[in-house]
PDB file of N, CA and C in Angstrom:
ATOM      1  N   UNK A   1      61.422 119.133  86.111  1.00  0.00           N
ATOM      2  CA  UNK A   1      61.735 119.426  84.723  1.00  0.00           C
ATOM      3  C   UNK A   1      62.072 120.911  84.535  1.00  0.00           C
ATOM      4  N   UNK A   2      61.284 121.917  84.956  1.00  0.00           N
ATOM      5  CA  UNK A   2      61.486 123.031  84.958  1.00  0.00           C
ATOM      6  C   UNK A   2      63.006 123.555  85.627  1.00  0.00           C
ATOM      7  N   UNK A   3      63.650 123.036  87.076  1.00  0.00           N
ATOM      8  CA  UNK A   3      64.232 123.427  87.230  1.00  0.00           C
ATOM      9  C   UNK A   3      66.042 123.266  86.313  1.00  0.00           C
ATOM     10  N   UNK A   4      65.529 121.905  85.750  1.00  0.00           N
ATOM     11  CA  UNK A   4      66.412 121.310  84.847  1.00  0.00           C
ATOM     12  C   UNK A   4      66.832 121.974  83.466  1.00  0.00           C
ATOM     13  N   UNK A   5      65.808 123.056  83.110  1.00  0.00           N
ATOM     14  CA  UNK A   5      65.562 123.109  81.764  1.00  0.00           C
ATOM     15  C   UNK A   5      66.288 124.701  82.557  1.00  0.00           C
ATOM     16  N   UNK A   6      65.994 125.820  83.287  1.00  0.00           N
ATOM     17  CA  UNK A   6      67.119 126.746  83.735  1.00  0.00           C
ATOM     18  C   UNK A   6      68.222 126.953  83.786  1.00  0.00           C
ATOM     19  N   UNK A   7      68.554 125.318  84.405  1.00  0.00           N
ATOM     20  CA  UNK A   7      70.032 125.120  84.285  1.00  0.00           C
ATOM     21  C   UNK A   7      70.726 125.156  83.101  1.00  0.00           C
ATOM     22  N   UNK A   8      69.588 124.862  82.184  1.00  0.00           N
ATOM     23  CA  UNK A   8      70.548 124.400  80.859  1.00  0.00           C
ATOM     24  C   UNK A   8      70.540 125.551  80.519  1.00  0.00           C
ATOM     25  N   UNK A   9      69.684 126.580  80.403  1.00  0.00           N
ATOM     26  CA  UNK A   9      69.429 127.585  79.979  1.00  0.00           C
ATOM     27  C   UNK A   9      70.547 128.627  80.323  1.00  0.00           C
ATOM     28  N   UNK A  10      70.587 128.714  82.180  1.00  0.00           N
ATOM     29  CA  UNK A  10      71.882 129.661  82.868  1.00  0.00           C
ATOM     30  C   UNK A  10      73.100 129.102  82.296  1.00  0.00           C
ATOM     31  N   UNK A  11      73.208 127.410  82.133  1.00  0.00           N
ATOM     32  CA  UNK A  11      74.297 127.179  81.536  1.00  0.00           C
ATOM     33  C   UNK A  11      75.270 127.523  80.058  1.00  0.00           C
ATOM     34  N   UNK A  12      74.399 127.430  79.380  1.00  0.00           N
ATOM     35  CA  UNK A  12      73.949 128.027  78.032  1.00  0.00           C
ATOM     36  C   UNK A  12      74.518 129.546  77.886  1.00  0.00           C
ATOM     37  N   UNK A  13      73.878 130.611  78.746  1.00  0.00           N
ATOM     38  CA  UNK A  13      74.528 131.509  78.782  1.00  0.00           C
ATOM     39  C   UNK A  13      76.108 131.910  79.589  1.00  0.00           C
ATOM     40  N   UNK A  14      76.216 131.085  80.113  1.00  0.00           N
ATOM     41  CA  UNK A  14      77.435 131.160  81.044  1.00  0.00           C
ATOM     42  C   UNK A  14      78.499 130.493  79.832  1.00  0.00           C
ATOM     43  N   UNK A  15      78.431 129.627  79.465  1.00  0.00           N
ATOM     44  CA  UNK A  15      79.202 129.209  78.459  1.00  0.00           C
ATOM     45  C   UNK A  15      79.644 130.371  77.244  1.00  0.00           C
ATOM     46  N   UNK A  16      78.607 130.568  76.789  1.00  0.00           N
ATOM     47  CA  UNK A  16      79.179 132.079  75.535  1.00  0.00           C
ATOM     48  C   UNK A  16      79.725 133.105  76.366  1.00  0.00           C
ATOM     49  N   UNK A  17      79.326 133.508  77.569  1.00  0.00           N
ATOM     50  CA  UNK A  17      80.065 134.166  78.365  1.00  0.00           C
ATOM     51  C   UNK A  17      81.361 133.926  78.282  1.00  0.00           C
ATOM     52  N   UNK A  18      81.978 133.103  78.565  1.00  0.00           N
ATOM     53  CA  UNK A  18      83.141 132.487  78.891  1.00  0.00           C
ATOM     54  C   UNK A  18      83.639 132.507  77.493  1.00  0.00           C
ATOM     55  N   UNK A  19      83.151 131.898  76.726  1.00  0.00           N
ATOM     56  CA  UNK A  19      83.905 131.113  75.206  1.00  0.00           C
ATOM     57  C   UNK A  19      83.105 131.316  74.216  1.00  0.00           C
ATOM     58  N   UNK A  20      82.403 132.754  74.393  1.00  0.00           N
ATOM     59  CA  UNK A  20      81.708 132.653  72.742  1.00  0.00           C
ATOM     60  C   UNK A  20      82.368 133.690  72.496  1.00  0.00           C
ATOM     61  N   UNK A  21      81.791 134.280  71.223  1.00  0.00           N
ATOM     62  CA  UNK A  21      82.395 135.244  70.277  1.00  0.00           C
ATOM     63  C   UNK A  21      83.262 135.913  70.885  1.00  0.00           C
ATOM     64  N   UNK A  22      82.529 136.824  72.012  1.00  0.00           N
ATOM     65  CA  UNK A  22      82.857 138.264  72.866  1.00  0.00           C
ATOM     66  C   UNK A  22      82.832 137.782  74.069  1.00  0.00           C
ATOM     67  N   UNK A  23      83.113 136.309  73.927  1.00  0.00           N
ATOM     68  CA  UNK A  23      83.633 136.220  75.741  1.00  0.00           C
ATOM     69  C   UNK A  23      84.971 136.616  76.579  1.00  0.00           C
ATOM     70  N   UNK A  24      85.107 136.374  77.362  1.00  0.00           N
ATOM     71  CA  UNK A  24      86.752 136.645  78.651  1.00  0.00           C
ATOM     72  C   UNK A  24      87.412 135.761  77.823  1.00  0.00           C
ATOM     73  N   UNK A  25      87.225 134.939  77.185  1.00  0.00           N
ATOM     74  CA  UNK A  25      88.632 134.035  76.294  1.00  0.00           C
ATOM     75  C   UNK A  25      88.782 135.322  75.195  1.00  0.00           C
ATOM     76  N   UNK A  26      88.098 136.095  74.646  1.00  0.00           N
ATOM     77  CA  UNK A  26      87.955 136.969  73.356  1.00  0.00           C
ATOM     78  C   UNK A  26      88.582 137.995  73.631  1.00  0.00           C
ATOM     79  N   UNK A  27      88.963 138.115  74.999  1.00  0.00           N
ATOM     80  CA  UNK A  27      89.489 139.226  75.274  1.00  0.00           C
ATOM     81  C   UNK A  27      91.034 139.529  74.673  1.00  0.00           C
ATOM     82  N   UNK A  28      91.469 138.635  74.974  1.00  0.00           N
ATOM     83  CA  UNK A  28      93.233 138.745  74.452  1.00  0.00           C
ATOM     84  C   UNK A  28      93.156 139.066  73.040  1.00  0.00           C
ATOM     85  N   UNK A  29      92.702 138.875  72.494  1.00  0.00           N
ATOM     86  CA  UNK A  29      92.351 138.419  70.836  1.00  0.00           C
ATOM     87  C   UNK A  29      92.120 140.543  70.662  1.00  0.00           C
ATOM     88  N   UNK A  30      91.314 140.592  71.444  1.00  0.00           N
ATOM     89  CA  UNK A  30      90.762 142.156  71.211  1.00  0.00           C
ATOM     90  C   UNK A  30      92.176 142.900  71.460  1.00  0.00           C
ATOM     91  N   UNK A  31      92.504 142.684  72.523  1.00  0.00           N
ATOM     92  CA  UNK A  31      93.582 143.600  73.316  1.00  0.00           C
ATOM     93  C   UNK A  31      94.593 143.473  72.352  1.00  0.00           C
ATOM     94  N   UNK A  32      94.904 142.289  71.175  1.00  0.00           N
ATOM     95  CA  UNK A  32      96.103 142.026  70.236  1.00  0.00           C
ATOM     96  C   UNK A  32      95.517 143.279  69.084  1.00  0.00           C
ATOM     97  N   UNK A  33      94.541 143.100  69.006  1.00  0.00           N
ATOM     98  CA  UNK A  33      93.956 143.594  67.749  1.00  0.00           C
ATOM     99  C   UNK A  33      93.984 145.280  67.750  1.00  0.00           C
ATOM    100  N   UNK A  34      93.512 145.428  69.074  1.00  0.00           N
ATOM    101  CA  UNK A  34      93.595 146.986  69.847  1.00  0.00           C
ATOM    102  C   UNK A  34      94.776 147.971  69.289  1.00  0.00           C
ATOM    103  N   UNK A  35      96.201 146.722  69.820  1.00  0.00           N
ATOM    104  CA  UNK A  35      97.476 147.448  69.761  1.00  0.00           C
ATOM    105  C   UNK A  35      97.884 147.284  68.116  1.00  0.00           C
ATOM    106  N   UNK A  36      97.701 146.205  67.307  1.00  0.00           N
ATOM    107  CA  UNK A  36      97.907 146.600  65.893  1.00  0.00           C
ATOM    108  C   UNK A  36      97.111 147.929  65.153  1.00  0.00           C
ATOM    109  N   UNK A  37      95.676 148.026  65.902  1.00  0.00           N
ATOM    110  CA  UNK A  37      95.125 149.065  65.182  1.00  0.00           C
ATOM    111  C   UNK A  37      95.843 150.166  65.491  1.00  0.00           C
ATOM    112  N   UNK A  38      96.129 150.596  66.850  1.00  0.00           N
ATOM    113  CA  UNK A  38      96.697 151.908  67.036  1.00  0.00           C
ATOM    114  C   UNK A  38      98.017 151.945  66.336  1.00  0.00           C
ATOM    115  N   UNK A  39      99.124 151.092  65.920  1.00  0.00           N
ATOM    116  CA  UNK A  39     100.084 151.133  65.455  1.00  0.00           C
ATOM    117  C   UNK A  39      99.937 151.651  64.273  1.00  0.00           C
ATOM    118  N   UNK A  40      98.956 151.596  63.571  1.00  0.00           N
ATOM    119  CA  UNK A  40      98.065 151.419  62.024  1.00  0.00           C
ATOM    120  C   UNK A  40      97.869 152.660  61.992  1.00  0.00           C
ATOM    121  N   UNK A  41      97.711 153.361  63.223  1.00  0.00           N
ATOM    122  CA  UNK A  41      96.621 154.415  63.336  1.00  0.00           C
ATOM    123  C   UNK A  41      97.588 156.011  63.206  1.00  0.00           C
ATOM    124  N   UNK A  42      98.947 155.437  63.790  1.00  0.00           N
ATOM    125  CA  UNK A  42     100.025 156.299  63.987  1.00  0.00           C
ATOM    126  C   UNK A  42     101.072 156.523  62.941  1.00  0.00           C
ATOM    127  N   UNK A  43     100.838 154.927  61.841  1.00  0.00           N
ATOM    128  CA  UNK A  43     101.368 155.403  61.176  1.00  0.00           C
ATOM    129  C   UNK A  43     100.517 156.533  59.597  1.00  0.00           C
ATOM    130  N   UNK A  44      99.398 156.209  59.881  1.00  0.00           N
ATOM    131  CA  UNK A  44      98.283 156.883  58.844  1.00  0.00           C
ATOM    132  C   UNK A  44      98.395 158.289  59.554  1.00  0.00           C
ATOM    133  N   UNK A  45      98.292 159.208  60.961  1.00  0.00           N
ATOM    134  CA  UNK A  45      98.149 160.154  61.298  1.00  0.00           C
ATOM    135  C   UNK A  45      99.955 160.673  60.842  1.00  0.00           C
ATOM    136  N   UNK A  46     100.901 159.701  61.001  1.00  0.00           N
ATOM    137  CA  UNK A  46     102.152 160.686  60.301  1.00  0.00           C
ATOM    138  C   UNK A  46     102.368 160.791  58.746  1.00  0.00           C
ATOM    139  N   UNK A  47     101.480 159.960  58.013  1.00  0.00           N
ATOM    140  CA  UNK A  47     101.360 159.688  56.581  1.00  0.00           C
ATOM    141  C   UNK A  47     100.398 161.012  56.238  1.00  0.00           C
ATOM    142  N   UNK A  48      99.451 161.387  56.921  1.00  0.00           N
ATOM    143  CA  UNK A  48      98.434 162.502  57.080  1.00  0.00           C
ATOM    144  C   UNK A  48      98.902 163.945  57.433  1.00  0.00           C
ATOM    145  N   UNK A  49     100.147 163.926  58.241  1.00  0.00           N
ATOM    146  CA  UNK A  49     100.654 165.299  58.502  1.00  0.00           C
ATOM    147  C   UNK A  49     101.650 165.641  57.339  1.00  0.00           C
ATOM    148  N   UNK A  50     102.320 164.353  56.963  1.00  0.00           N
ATOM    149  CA  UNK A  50     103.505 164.527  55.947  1.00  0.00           C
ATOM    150  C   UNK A  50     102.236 164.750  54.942  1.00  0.00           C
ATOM    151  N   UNK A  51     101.096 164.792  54.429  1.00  0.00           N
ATOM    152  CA  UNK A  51     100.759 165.407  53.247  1.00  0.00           C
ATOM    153  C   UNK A  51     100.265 166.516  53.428  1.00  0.00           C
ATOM    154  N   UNK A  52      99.394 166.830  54.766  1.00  0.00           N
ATOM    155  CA  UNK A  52      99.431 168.140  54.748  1.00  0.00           C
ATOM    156  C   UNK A  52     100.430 169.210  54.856  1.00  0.00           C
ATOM    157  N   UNK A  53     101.658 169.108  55.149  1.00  0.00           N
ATOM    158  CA  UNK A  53     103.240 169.638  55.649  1.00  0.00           C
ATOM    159  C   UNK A  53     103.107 169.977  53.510  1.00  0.00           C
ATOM    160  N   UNK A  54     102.933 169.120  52.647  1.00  0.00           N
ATOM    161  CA  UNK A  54     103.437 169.180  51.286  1.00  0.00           C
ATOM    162  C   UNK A  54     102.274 169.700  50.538  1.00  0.00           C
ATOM    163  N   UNK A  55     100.824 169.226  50.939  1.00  0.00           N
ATOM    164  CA  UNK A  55      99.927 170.501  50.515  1.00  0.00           C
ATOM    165  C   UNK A  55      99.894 172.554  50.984  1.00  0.00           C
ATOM    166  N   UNK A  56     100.515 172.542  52.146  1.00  0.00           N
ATOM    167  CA  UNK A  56     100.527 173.695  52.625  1.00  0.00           C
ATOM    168  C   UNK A  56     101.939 174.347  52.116  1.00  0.00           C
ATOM    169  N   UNK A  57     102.718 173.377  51.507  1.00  0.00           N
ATOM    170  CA  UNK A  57     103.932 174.322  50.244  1.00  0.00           C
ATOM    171  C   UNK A  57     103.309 174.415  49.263  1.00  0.00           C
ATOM    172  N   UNK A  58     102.262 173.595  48.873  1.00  0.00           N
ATOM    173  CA  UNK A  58     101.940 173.848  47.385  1.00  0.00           C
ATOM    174  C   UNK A  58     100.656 174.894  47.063  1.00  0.00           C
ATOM    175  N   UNK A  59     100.527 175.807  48.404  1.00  0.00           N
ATOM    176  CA  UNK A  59      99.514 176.804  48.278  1.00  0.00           C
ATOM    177  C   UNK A  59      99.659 177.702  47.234  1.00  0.00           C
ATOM    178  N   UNK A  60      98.619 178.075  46.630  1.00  0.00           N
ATOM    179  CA  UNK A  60      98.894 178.651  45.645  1.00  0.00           C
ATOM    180  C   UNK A  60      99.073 180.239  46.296  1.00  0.00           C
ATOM    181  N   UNK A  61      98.525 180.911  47.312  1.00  0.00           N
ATOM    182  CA  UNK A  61      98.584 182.066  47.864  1.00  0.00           C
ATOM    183  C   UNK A  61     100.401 182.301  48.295  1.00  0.00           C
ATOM    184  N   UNK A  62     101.568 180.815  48.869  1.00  0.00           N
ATOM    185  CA  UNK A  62     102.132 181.304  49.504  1.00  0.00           C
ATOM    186  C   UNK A  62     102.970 180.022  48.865  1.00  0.00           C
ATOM    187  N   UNK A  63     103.372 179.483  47.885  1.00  0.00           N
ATOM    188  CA  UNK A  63     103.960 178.247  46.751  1.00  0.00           C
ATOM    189  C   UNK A  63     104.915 178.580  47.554  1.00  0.00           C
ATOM    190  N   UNK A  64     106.083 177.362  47.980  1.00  0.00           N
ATOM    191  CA  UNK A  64     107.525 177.258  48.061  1.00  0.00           C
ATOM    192  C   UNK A  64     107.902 177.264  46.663  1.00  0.00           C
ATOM    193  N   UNK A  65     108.829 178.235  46.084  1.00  0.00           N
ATOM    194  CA  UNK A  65     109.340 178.125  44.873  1.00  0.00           C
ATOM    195  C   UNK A  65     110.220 177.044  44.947  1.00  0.00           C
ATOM    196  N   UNK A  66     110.650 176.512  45.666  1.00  0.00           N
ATOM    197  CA  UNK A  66     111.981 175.413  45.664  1.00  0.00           C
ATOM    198  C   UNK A  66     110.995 173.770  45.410  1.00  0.00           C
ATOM    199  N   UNK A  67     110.002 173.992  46.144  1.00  0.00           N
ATOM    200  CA  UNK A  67     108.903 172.973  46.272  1.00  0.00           C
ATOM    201  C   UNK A  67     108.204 172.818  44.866  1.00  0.00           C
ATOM    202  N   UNK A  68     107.937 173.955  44.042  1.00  0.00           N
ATOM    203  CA  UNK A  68     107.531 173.895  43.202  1.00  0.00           C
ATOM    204  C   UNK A  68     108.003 173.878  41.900  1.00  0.00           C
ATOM    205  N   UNK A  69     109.681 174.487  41.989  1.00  0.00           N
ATOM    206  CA  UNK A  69     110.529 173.939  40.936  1.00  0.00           C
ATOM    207  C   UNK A  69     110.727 172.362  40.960  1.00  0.00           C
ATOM    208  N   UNK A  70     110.900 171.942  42.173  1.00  0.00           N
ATOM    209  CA  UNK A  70     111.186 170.313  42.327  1.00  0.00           C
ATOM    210  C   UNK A  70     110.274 169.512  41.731  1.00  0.00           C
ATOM    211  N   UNK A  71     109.080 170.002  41.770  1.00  0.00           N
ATOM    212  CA  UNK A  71     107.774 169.035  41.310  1.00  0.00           C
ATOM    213  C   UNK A  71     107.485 169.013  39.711  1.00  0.00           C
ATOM    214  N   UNK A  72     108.149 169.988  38.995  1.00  0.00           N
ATOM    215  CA  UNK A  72     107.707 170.788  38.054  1.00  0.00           C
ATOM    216  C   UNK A  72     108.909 169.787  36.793  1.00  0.00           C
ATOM    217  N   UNK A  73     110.021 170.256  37.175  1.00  0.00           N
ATOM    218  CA  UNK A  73     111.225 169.552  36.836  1.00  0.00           C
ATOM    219  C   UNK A  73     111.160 167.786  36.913  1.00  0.00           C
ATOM    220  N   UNK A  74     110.437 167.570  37.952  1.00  0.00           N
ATOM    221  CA  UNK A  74     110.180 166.487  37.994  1.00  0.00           C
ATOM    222  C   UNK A  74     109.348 165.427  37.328  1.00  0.00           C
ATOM    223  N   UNK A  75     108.157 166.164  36.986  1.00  0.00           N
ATOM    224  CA  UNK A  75     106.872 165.713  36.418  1.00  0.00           C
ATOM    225  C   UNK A  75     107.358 165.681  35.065  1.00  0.00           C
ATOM    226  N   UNK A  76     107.825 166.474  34.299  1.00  0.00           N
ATOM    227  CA  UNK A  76     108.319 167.243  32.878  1.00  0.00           C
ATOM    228  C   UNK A  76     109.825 166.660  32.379  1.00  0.00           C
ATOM    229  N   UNK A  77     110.194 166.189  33.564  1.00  0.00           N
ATOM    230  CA  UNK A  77     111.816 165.378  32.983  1.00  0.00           C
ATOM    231  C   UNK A  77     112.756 166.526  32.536  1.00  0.00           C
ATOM    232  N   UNK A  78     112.689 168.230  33.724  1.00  0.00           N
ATOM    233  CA  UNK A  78     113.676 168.758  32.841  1.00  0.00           C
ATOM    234  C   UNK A  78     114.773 168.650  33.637  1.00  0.00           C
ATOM    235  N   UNK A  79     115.763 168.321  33.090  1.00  0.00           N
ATOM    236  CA  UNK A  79     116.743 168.235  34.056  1.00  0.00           C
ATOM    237  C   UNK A  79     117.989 167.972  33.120  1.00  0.00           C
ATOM    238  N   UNK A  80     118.937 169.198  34.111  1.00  0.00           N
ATOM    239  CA  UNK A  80     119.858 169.440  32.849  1.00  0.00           C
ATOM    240  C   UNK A  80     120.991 168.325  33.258  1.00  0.00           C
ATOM    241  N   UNK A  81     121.917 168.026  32.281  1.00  0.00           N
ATOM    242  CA  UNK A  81     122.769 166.721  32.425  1.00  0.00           C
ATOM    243  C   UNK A  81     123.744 167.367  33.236  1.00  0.00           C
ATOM    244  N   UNK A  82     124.243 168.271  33.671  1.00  0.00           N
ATOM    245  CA  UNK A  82     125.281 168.754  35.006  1.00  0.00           C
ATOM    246  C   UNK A  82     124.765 168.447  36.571  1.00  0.00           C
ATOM    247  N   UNK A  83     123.366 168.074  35.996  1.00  0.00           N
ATOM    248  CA  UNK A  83     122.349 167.824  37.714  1.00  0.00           C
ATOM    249  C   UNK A  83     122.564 166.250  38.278  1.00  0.00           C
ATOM    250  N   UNK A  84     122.299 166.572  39.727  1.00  0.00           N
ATOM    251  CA  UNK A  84     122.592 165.090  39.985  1.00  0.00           C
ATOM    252  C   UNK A  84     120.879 165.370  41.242  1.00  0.00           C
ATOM    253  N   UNK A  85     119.880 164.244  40.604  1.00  0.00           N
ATOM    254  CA  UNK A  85     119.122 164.222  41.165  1.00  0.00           C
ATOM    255  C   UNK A  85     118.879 163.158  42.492  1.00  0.00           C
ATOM    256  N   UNK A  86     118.334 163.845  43.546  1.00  0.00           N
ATOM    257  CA  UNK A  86     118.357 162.804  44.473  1.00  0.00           C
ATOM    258  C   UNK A  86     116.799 162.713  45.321  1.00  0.00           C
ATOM    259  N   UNK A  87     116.185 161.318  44.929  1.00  0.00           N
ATOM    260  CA  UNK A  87     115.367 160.992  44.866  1.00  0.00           C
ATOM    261  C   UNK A  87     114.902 161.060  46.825  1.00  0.00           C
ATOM    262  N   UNK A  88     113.772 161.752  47.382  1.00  0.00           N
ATOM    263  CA  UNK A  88     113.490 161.854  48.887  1.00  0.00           C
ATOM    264  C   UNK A  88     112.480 160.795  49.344  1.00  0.00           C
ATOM    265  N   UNK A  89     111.877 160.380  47.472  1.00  0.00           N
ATOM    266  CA  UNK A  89     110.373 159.426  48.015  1.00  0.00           C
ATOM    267  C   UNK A  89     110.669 158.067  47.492  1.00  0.00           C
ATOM    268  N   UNK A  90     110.182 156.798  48.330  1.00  0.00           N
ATOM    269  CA  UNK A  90     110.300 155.703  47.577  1.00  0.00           C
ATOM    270  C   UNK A  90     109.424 155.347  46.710  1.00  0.00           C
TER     271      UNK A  90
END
């Protein structure tokens, strides 16, 4: 009986091994998941530089005046009817 009841037991674990949650079948599943995250990851770190690139014009010590007429004009609707505005953000 005892040696019967091991088996089931080693078996038991050999099985989730194989086919449970975080088994060698789980693996592909991870490795899919892996490469969407980093894709995710690259596009948030260039979403992250493009705002710091537009916070570091909008310093107040060292303002792009061109950066800061654009935003200004923009926010405020001044814009004279000889202008032809062209939109950079979707």
């Amino acid at each position: 009986m005892l040696p019967a009841l091991a088996l089931l037991i080693i078996g038991t674990f050999a099985g989730h091994a194989v086919a449970g949650p975080n088994g060698l079948l789980a693996l592909g599943g991870y490795a899919h998941d892996l490469k969407a995250r980093k894709s995710e990851l690259a596009q948030l770190e260039a979403q992250r530089d493009q705002l710091r690139h537009r916070s570091a014009l909008l310093d107040p010590r060292k303002a792009d005046p061109d950066m800061a007429d654009e935003m200004v004009r923009g926010r405020l609707g001044l814009v004279r009817p000889d202008e032809v505005i062209v939109p950079l953000e979707d």
